[in-house]
C-alpha atoms as a PDB file:
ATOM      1  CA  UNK A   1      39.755   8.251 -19.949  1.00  0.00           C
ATOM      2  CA  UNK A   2      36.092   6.522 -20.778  1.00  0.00           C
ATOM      3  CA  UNK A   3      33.179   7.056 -22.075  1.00  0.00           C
ATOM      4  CA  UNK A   4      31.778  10.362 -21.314  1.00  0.00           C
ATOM      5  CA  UNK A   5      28.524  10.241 -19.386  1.00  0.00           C
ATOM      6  CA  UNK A   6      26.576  12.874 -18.199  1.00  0.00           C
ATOM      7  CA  UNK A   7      23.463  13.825 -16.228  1.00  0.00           C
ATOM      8  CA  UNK A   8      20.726  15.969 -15.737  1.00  0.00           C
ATOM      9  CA  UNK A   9      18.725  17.180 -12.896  1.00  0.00           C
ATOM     10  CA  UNK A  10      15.750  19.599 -12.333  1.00  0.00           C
ATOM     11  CA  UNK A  11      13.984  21.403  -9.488  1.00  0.00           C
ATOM     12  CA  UNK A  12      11.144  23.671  -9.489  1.00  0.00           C
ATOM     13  CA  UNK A  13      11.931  27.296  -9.215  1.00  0.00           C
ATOM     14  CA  UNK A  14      10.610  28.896  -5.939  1.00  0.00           C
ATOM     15  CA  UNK A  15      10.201  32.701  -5.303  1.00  0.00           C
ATOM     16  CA  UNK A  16      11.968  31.800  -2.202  1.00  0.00           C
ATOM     17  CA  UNK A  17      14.544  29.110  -2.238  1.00  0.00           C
ATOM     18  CA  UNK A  18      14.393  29.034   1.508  1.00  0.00           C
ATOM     19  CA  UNK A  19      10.734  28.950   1.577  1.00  0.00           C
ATOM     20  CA  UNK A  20       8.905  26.513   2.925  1.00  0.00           C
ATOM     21  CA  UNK A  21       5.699  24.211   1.550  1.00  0.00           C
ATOM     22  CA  UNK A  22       2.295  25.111   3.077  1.00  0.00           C
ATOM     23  CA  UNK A  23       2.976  21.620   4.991  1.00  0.00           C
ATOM     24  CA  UNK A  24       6.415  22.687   6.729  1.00  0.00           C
ATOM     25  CA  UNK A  25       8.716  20.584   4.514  1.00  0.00           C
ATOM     26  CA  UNK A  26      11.456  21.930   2.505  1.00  0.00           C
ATOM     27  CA  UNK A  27      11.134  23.027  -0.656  1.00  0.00           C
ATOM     28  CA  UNK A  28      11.432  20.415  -3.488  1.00  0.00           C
ATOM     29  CA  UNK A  29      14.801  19.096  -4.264  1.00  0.00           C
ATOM     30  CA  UNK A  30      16.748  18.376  -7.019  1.00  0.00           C
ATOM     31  CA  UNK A  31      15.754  15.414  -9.393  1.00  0.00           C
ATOM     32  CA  UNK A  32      18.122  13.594 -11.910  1.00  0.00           C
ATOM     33  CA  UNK A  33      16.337  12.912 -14.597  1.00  0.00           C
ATOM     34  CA  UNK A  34      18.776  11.673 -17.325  1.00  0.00           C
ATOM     35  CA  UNK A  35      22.145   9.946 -17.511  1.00  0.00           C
ATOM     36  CA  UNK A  36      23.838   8.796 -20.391  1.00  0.00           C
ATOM     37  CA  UNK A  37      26.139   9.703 -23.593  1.00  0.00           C
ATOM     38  CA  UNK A  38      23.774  12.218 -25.065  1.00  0.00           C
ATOM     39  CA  UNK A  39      24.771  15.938 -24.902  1.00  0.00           C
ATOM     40  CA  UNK A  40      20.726  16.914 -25.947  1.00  0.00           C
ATOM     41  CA  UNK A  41      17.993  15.070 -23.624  1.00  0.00           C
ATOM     42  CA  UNK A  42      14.042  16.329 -24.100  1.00  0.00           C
ATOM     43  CA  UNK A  43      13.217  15.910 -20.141  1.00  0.00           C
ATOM     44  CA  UNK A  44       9.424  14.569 -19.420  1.00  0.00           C
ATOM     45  CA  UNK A  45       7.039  14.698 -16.507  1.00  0.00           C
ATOM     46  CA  UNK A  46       7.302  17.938 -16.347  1.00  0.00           C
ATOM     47  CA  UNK A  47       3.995  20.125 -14.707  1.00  0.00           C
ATOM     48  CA  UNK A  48       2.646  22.747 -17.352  1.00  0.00           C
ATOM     49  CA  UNK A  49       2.982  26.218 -16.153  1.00  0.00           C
ATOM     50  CA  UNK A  50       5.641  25.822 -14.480  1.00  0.00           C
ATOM     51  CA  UNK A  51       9.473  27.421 -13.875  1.00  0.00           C
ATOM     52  CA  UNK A  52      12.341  24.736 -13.766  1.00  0.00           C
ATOM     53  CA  UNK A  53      15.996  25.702 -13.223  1.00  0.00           C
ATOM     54  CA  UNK A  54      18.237  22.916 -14.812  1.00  0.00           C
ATOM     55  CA  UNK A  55      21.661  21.627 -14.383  1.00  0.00           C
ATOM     56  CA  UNK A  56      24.333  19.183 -15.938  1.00  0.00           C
ATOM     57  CA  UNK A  57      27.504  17.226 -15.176  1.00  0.00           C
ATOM     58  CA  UNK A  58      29.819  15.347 -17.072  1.00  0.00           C
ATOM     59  CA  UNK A  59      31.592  11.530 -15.686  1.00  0.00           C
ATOM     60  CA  UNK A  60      33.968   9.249 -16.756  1.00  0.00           C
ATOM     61  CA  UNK A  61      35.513   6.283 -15.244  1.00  0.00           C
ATOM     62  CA  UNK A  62      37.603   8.666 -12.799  1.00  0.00           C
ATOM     63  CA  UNK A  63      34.135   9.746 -11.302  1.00  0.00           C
ATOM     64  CA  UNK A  64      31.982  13.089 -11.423  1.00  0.00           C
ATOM     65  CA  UNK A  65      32.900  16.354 -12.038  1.00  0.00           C
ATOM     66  CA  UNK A  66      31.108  18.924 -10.173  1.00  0.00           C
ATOM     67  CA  UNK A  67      27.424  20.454 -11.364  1.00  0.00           C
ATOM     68  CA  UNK A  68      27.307  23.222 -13.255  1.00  0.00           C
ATOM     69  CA  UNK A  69      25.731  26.460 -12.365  1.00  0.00           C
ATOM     70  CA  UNK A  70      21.564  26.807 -12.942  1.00  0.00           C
ATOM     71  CA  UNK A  71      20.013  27.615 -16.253  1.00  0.00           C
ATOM     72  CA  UNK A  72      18.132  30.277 -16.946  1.00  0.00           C
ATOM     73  CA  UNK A  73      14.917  29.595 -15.116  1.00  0.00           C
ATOM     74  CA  UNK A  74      12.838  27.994 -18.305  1.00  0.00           C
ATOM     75  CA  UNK A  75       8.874  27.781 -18.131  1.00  0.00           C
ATOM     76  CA  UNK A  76       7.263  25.219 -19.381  1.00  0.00           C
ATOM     77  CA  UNK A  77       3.579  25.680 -21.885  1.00  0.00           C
ATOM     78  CA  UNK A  78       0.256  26.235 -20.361  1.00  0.00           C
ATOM     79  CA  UNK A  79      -1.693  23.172 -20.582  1.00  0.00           C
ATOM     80  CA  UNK A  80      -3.962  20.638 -18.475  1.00  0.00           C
ATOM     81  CA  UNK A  81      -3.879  21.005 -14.219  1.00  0.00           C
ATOM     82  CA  UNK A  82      -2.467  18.824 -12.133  1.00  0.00           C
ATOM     83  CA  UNK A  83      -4.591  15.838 -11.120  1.00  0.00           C
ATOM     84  CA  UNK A  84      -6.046  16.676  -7.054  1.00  0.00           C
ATOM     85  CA  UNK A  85      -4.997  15.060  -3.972  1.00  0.00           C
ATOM     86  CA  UNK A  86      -7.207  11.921  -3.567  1.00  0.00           C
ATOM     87  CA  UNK A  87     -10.694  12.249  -2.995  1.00  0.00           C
ATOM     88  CA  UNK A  88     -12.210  11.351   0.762  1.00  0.00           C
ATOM     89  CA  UNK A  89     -15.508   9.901   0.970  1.00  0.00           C
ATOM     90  CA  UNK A  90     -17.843  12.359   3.281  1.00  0.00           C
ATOM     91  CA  UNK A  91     -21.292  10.213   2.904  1.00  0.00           C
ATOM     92  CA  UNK A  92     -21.284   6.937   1.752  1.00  0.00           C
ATOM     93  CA  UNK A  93     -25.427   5.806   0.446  1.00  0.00           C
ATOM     94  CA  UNK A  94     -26.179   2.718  -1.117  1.00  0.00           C
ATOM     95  CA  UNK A  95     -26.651   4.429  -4.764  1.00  0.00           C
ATOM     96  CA  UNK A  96     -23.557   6.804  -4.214  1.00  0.00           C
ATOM     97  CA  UNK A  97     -20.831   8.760  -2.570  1.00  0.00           C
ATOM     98  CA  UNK A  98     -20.186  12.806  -1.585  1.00  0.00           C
ATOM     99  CA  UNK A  99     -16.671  13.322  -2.679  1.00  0.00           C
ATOM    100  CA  UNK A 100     -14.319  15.772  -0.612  1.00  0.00           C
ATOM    101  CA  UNK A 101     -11.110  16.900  -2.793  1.00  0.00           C
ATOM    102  CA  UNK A 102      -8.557  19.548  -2.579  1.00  0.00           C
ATOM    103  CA  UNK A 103      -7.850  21.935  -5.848  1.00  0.00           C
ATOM    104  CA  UNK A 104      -4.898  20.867  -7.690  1.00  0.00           C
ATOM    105  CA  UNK A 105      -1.480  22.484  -6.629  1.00  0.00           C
ATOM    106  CA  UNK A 106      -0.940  23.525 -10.362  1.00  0.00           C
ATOM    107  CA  UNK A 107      -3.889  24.523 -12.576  1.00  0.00           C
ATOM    108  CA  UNK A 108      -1.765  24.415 -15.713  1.00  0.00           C
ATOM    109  CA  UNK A 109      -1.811  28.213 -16.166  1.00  0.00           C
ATOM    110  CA  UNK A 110      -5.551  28.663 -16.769  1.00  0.00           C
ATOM    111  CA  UNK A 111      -8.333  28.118 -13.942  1.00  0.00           C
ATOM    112  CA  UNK A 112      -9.741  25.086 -13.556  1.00  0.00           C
ATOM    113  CA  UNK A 113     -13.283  24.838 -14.883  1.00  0.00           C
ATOM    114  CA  UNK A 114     -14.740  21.757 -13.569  1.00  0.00           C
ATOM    115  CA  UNK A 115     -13.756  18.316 -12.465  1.00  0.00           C
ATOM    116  CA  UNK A 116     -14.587  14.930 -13.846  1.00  0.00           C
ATOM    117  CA  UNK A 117     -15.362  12.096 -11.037  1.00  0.00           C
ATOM    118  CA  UNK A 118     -15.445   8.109 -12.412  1.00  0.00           C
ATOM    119  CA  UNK A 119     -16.028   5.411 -10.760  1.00  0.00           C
ATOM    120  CA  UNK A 120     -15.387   1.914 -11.507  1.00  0.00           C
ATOM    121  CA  UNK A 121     -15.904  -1.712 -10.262  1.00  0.00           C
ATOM    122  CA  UNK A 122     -15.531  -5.144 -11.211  1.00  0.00           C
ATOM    123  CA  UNK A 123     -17.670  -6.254 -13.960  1.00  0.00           C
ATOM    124  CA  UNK A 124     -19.236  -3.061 -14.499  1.00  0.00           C
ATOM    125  CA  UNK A 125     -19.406   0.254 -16.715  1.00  0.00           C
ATOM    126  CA  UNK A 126     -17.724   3.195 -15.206  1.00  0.00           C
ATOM    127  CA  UNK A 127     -19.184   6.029 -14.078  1.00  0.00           C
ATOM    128  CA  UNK A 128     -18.986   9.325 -14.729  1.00  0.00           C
ATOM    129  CA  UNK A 129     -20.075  12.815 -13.399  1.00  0.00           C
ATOM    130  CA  UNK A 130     -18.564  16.398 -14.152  1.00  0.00           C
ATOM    131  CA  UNK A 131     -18.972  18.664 -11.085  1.00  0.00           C
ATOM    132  CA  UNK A 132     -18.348  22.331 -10.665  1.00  0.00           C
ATOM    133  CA  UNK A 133     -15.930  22.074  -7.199  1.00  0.00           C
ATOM    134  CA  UNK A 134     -15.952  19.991  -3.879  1.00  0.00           C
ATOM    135  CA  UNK A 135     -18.029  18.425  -2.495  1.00  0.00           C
ATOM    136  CA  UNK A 136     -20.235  16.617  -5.389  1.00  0.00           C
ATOM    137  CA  UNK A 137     -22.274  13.658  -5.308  1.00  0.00           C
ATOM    138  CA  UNK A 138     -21.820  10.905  -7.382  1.00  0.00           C
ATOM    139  CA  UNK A 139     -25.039   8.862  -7.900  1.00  0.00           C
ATOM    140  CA  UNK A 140     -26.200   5.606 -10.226  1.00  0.00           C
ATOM    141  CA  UNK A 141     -23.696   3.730  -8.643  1.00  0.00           C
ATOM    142  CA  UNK A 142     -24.609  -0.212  -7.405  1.00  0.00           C
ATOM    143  CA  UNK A 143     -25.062  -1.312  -3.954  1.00  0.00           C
ATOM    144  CA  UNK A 144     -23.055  -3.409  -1.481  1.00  0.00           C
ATOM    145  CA  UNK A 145     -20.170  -2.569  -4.187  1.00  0.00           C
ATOM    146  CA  UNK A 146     -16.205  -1.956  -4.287  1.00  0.00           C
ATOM    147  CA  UNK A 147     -15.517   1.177  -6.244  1.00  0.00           C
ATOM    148  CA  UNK A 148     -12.184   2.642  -7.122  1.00  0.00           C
ATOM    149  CA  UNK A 149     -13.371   6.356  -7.820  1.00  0.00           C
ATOM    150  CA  UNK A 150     -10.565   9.085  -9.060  1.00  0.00           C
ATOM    151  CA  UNK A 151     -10.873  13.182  -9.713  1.00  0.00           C
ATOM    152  CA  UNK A 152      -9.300  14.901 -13.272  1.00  0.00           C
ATOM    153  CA  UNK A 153      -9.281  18.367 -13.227  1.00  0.00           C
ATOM    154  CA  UNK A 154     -10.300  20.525 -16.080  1.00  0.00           C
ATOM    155  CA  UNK A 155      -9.307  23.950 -17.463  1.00  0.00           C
ATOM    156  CA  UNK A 156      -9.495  25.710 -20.878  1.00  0.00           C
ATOM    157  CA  UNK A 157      -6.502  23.301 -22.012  1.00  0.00           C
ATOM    158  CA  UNK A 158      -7.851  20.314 -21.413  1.00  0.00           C
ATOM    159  CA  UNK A 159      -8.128  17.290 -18.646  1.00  0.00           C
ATOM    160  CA  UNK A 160      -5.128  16.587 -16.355  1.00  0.00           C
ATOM    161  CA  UNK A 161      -4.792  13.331 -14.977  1.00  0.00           C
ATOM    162  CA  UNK A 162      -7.128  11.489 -12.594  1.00  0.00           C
ATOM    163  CA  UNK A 163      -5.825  11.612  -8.759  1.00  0.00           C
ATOM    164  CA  UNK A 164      -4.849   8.563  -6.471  1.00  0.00           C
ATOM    165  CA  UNK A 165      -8.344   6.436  -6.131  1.00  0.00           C
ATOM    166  CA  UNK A 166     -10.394   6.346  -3.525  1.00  0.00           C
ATOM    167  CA  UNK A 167     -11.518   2.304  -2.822  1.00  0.00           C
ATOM    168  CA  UNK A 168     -14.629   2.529  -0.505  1.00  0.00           C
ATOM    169  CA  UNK A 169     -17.859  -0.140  -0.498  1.00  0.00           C
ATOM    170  CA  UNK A 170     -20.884   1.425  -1.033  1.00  0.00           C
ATOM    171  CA  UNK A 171     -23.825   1.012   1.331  1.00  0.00           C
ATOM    172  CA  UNK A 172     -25.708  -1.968   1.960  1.00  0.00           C
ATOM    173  CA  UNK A 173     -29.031  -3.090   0.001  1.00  0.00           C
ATOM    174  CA  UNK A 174     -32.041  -4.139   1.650  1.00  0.00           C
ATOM    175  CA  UNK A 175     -33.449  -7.190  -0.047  1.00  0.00           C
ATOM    176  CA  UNK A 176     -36.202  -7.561  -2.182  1.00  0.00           C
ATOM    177  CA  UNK A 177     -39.484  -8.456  -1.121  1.00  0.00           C
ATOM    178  CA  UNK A 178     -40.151 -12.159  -1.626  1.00  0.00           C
ATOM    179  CA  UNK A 179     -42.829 -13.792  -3.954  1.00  0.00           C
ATOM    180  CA  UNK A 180     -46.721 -13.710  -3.009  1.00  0.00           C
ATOM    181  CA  UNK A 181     -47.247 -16.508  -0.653  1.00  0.00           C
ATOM    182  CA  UNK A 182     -49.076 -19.163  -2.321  1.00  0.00           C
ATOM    183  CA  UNK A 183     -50.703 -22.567  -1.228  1.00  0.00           C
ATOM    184  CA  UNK A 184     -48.561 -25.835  -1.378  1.00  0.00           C
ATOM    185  CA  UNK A 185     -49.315 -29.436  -1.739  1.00  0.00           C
ATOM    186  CA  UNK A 186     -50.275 -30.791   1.948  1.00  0.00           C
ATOM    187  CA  UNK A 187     -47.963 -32.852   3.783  1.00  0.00           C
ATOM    188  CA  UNK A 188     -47.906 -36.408   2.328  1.00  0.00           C
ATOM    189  CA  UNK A 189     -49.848 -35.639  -0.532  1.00  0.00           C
ATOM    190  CA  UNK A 190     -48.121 -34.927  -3.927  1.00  0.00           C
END
């Protein structure tokens, strides 16, 4: 009757299904994450540390038969956090910004350590400062300037990903002083 298809989808695995996020929403639904002939599929973009429930269906050309019941709740390795949420400017200078950030949902399964902030603009090097926790300051950077700045995280595993950017302008620059003054030719006289 076809070629046999089939699909995949995932969902985090809450201690309570019915629970709901910190923000009010529902919990996170179901993702498909694969569809085609294969009966074996290595799923990605998974988070480290973290407890997935799994299920599968089978289609043809007559349509799609029902999902089968969850997995076994499988945990994925221990490894880098979550990047943070993006970072919010608190204090914008000419030479630098005060970051503002909020921890990473996931940590990766080990605490996070420190955080790496870069910055980077147009025709320039980046930046880059490790701080402890929010708020940090990140200095050197060039005034009257677009910057795109990011946060990674950092635990005993290694560096997650950087967050969303932040795109702010950093202060304006007084200018510099002019020249001495110095005596010209006299009008009509050269």
């Amino acid at each position: 009757i076809g070629l046999m298809q089939h699909s995949v989808q995932v969902v985090p695995l809450v201690a309570d299904p019915d629970a709901r996020t910190s923000s009010g929403a529902a919990p996170t639904p179901w993702v498909q994450t694969f569809q085609g002939p294969q009966t074996e599929v290595r799923v990605s973009g998974l988070f480290s540390n973290t407890t997935y429930l799994f299920q599968v269906r089978a289609h043809n050309i007559s349509g799609h038969g029902p999902w089968s019941p969850p997995s076994e709740s499988i945990q994925t390795r221990p490894g880098p956090p979550q990047s943070p949420a993006a970072p919010s400017a608190t204090e914008i200078l000419p030479d630098g910004v005060q970051l503002a950030w909020q921890y990473p949902f996931n940590n990766g399964g080990a605490c996070v350590r420190g955080y790496v902030l870069k910055a980077v603009a147009p025709d320039l090097a980046a930046i880059e400062v490790h701080a402890a926790g929010p708020p940090a300051w990140l200095r050197g950077l060039k005034g009257n300037t677009w910057y795109d700045v990011c946060i990674s995280a950092t635990n005993d595993l290694g560096t997650g990903p950087c967050s969303e950017p932040l795109r702010f302008r950093t202060g304006a620059v007084a200018p510099a002083p002019p020249g001495a003054p110095r005596q010209g030719a006299e009008a009509g006289q050269e």
